[in-house]
Protein backbone atom coordinates (compact mmCIF):
# COMPACT_ATOMS: atom_id res chain seq x y z
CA UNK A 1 10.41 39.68 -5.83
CA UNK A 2 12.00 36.54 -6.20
CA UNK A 3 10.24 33.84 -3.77
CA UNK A 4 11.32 29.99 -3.28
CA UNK A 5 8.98 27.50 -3.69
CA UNK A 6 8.92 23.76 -2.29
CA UNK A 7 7.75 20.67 -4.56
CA UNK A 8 8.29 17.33 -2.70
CA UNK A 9 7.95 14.52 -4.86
CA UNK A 10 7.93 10.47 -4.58
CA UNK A 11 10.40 9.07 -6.26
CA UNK A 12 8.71 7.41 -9.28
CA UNK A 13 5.35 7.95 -10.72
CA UNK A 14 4.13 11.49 -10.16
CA UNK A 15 2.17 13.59 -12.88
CA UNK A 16 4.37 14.76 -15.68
CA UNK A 17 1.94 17.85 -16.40
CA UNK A 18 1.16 18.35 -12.40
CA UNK A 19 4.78 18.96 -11.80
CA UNK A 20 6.60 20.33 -14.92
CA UNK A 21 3.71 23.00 -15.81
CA UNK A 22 4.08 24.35 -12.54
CA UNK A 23 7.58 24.52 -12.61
CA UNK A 24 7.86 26.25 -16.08
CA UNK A 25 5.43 28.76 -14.83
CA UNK A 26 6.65 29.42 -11.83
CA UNK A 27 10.75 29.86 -13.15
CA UNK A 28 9.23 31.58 -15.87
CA UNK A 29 8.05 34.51 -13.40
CA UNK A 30 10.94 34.13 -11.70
CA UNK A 31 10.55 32.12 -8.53
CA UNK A 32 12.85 29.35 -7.48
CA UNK A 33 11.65 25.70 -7.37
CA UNK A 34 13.24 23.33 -4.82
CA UNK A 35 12.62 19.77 -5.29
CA UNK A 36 12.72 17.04 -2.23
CA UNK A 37 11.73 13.35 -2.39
CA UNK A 38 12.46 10.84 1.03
CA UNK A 39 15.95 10.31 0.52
CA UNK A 40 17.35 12.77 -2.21
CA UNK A 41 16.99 10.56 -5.30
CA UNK A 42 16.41 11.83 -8.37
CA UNK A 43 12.78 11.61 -9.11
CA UNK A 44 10.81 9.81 -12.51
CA UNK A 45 7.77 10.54 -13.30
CA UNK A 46 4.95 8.01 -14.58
CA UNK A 47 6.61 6.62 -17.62
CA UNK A 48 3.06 5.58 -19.06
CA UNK A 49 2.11 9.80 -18.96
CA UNK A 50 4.97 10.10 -21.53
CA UNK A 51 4.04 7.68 -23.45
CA UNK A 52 0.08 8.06 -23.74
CA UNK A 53 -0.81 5.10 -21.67
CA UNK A 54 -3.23 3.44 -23.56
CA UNK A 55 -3.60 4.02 -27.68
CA UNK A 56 -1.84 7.35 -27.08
CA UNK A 57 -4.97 8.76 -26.12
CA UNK A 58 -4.51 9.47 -21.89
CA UNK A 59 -0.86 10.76 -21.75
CA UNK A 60 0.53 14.22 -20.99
CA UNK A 61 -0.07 16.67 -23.75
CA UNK A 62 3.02 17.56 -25.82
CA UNK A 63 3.58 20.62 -24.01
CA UNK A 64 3.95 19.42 -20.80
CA UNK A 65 6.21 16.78 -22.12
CA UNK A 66 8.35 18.78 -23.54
CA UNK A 67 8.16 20.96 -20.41
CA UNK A 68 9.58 17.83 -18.28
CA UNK A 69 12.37 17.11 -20.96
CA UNK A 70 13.36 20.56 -19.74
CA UNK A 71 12.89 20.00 -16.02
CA UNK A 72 14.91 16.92 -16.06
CA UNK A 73 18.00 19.44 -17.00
CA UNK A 74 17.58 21.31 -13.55
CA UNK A 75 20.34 21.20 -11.21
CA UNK A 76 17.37 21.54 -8.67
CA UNK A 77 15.53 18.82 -9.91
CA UNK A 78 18.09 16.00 -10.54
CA UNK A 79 19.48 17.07 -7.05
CA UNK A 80 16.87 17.15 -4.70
CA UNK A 81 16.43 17.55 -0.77
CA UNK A 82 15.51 14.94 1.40
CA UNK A 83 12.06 15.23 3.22
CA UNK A 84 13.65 14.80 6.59
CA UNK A 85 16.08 18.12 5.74
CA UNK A 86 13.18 20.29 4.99
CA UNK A 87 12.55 23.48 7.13
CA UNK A 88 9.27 24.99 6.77
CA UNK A 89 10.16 28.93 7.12
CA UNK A 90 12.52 28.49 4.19
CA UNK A 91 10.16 28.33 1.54
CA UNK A 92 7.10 30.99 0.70
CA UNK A 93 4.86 28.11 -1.03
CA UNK A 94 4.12 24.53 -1.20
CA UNK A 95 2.86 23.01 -3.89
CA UNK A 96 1.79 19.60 -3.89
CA UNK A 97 1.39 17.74 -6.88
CA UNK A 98 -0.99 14.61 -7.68
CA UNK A 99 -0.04 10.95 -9.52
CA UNK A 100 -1.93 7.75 -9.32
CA UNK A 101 0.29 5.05 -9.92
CA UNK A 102 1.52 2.88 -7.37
CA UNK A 103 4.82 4.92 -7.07
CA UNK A 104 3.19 8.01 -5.04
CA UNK A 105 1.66 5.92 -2.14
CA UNK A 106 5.28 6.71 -0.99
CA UNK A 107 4.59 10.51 -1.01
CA UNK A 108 1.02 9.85 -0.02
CA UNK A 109 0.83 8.50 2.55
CA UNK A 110 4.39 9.24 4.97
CA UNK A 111 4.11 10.47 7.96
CA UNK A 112 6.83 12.44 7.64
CA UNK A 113 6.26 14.46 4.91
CA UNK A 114 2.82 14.97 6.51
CA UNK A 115 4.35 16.30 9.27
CA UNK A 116 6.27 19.01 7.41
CA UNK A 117 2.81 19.71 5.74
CA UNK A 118 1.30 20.56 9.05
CA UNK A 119 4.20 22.84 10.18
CA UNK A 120 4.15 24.59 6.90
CA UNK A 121 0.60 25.16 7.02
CA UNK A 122 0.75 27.05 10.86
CA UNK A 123 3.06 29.16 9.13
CA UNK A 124 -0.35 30.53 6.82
CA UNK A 125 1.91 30.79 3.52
CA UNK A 126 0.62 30.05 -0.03
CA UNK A 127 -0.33 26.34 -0.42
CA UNK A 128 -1.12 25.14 -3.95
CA UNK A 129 -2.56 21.42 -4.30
CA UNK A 130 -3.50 19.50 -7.36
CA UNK A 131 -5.69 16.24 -7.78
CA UNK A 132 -4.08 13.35 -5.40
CA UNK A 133 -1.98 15.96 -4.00
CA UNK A 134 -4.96 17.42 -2.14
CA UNK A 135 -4.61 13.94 -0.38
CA UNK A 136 -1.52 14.88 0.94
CA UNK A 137 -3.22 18.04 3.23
CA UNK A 138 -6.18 16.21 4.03
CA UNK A 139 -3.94 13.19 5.63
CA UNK A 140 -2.11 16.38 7.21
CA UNK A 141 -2.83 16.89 10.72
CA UNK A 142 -2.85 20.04 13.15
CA UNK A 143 -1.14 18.92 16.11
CA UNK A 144 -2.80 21.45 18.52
CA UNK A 145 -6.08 20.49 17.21
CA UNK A 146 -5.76 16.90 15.81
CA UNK A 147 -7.55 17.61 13.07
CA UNK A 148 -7.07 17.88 9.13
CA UNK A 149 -5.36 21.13 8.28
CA UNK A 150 -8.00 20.82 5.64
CA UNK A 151 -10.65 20.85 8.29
CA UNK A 152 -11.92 24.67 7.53
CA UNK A 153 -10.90 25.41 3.77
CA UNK A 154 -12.80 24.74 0.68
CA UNK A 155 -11.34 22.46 -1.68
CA UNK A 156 -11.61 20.32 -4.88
CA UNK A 157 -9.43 17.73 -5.84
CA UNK A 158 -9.81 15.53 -8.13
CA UNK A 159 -13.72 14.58 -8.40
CA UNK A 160 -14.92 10.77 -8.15
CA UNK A 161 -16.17 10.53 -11.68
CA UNK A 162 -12.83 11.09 -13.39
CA UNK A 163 -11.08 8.52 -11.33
CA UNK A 164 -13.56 5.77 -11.90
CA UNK A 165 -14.11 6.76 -15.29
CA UNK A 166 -10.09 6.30 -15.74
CA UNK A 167 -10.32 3.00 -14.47
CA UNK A 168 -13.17 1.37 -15.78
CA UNK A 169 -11.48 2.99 -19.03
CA UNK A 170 -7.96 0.70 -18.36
CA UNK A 171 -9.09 -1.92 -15.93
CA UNK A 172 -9.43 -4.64 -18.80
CA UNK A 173 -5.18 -3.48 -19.84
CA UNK A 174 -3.76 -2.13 -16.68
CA UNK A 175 -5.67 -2.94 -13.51
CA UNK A 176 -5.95 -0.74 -10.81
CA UNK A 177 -3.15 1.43 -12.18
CA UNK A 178 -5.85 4.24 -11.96
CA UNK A 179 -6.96 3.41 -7.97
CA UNK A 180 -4.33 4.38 -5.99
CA UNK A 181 -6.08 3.13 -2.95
CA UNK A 182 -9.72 1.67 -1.93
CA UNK A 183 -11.30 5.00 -1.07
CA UNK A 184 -11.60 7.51 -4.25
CA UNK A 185 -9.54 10.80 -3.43
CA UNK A 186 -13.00 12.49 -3.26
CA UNK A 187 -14.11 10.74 -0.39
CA UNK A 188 -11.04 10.80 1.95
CA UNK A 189 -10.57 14.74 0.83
CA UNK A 190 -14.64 14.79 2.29
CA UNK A 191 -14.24 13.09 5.15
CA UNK A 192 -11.05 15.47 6.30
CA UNK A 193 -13.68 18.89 5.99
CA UNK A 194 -15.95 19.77 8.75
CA UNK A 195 -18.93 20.25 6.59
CA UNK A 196 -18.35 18.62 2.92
CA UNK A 197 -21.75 20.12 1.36
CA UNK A 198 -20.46 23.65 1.45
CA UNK A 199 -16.55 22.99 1.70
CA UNK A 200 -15.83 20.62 -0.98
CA UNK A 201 -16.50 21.72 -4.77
CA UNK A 202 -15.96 19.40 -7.59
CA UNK A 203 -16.27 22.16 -10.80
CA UNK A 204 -17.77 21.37 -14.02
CA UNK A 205 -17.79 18.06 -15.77
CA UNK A 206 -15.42 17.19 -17.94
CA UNK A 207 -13.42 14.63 -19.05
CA UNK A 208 -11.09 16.05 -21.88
CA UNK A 209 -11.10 19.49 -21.88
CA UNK A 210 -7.79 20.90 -20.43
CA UNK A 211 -6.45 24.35 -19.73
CA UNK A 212 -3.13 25.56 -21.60
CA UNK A 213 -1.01 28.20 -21.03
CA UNK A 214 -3.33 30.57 -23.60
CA UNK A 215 -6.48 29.58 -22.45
CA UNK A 216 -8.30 28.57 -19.09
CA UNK A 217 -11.39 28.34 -19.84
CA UNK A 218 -11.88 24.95 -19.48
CA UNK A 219 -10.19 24.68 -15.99
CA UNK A 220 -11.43 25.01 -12.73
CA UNK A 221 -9.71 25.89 -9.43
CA UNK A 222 -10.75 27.07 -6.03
CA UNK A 223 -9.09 29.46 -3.80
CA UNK A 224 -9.44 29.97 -0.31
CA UNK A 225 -7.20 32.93 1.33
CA UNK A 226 -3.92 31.63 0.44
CA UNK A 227 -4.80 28.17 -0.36
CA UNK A 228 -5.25 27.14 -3.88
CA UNK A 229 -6.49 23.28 -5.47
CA UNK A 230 -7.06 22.10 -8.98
CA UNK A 231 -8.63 19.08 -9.59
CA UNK A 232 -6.48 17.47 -12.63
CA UNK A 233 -3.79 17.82 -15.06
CA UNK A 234 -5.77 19.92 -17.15
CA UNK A 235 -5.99 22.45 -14.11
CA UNK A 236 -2.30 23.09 -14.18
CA UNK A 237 -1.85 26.01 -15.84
CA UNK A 238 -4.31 27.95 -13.81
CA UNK A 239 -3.30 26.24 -10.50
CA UNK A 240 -0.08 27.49 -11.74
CA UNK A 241 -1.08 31.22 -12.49
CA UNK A 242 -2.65 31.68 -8.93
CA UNK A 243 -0.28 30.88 -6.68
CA UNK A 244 2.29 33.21 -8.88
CA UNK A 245 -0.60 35.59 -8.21
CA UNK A 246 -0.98 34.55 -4.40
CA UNK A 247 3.51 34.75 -4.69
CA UNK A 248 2.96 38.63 -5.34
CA UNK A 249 0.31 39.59 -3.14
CA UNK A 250 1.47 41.19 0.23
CA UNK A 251 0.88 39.39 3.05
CA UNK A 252 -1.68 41.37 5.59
CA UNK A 253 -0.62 42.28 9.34
């Protein structure tokens, strides 16, 4: 059965393989992606992804470019929704995507879109979330509860290693293009779970190794119920493959 999924976006700088994998994936099974950044602006991705950032070497990999040269074709995708528009029961899954350039502090960190998080999550649907875009739940609060709608779930986004190694890999060309903020994603996601030690699980080190669309071996994701998180871009595919698999489950009484 055909089920519509939601991807909000910022409107520069996200992932190019966080966002376009899943898409491809998810259109190829059939499913419906709806895109939404703040004000309904056509949304860029991080130009330096597409490019290979520094000697080529810590770009997208050609597939997931050419994946996005598709993507920026869709109707859905060069005409999003706007945040404020969004109703939660419309959709059967979220998936939030990751970025680390400054462009997705807009998606990061709004209130608003954290907002619609929180609804969407009472409503117990399929959430998929992938490196920074765990962020985006753990700044999400219940409103009965005040707490993280993260609080209770295990989780791994994308580890502390990777992001420092990233930057002390670039500082010396690009700065703090790979530290979105002060804290390192692993430690805010931490802080947002009720007991880190057993919630939070940060996979198998790597630091090249990616998952295609033929083989996920060297990806890791963890699922909880109907809540799904990768860590990086080279988690996509599987991210991708199980929420379609989470899509066709049926939902229990």
């Amino acid at each position: 059965m055909k089920k519509k999924i939601l991807v909000p976006l910022p409107d520069t700088d996200f992932d190019v393989t966080e966002v376009a994998v899943p898409w491809k994936l998810l259109t190829r099974a059939g499913h419906e992606v709806v895109f939404a950044t703040e004000a309904g602006a056509t949304p860029r991705a991080d130009p330096l992804l597409l490019t290979g950032v520094i000697f080529g070497k810590l770009g997208a990999a050609p597939e997931p470019v050419a994946f996005y040269r598709e993507l920026e074709k869709d109707e859905a995708f060069i005409r999003p929704r706007k945040w404020k528009s969004l109703d939660a029961d419309e959709y059967d899954a979220l998936f939030l995507a990751g970025g680390h350039a400054p462009g997705m502090r807009q998606y990061l960190g709004s209130e608003e879109l954290q907002r619609f998080v929180a609804r969407y999550a009472a409503l117990e649907r399929p959430i998929a979330a992938i490196c920074h875009g765990v962020l985006v739940l753990a700044r999400s609060m219940d409103p009965l509860t005040g707490q993280s709608v993260l609080h209770r779930l295990r989780t791994t986004c994308l580890p502390k290693y990777m992001e420092r190694s990233a930057y002390w890999l670039t500082a010396w060309k690009l700065g703090r293009y790979y530290r979105t903020y002060p804290a390192y994603v692993e430690e805010e996601v931490r802080a947002a779970l009720q007991n880190p030690s057993q919630q939070f699980e940060r996979g198998p080190r790597t630091l090249t190794a990616r998952g295609t669309d033929d083989d996920d071996r060297p990806a890791f994701v963890v699922r909880d119920g109907r809540y799904v998180s990768g860590r990086w871009p080279g988690d996509a595919y599987l991210v991708s493959k199980e929420l379609i698999a989470l899509l066709s489950e049926k939902r229990p009484d």
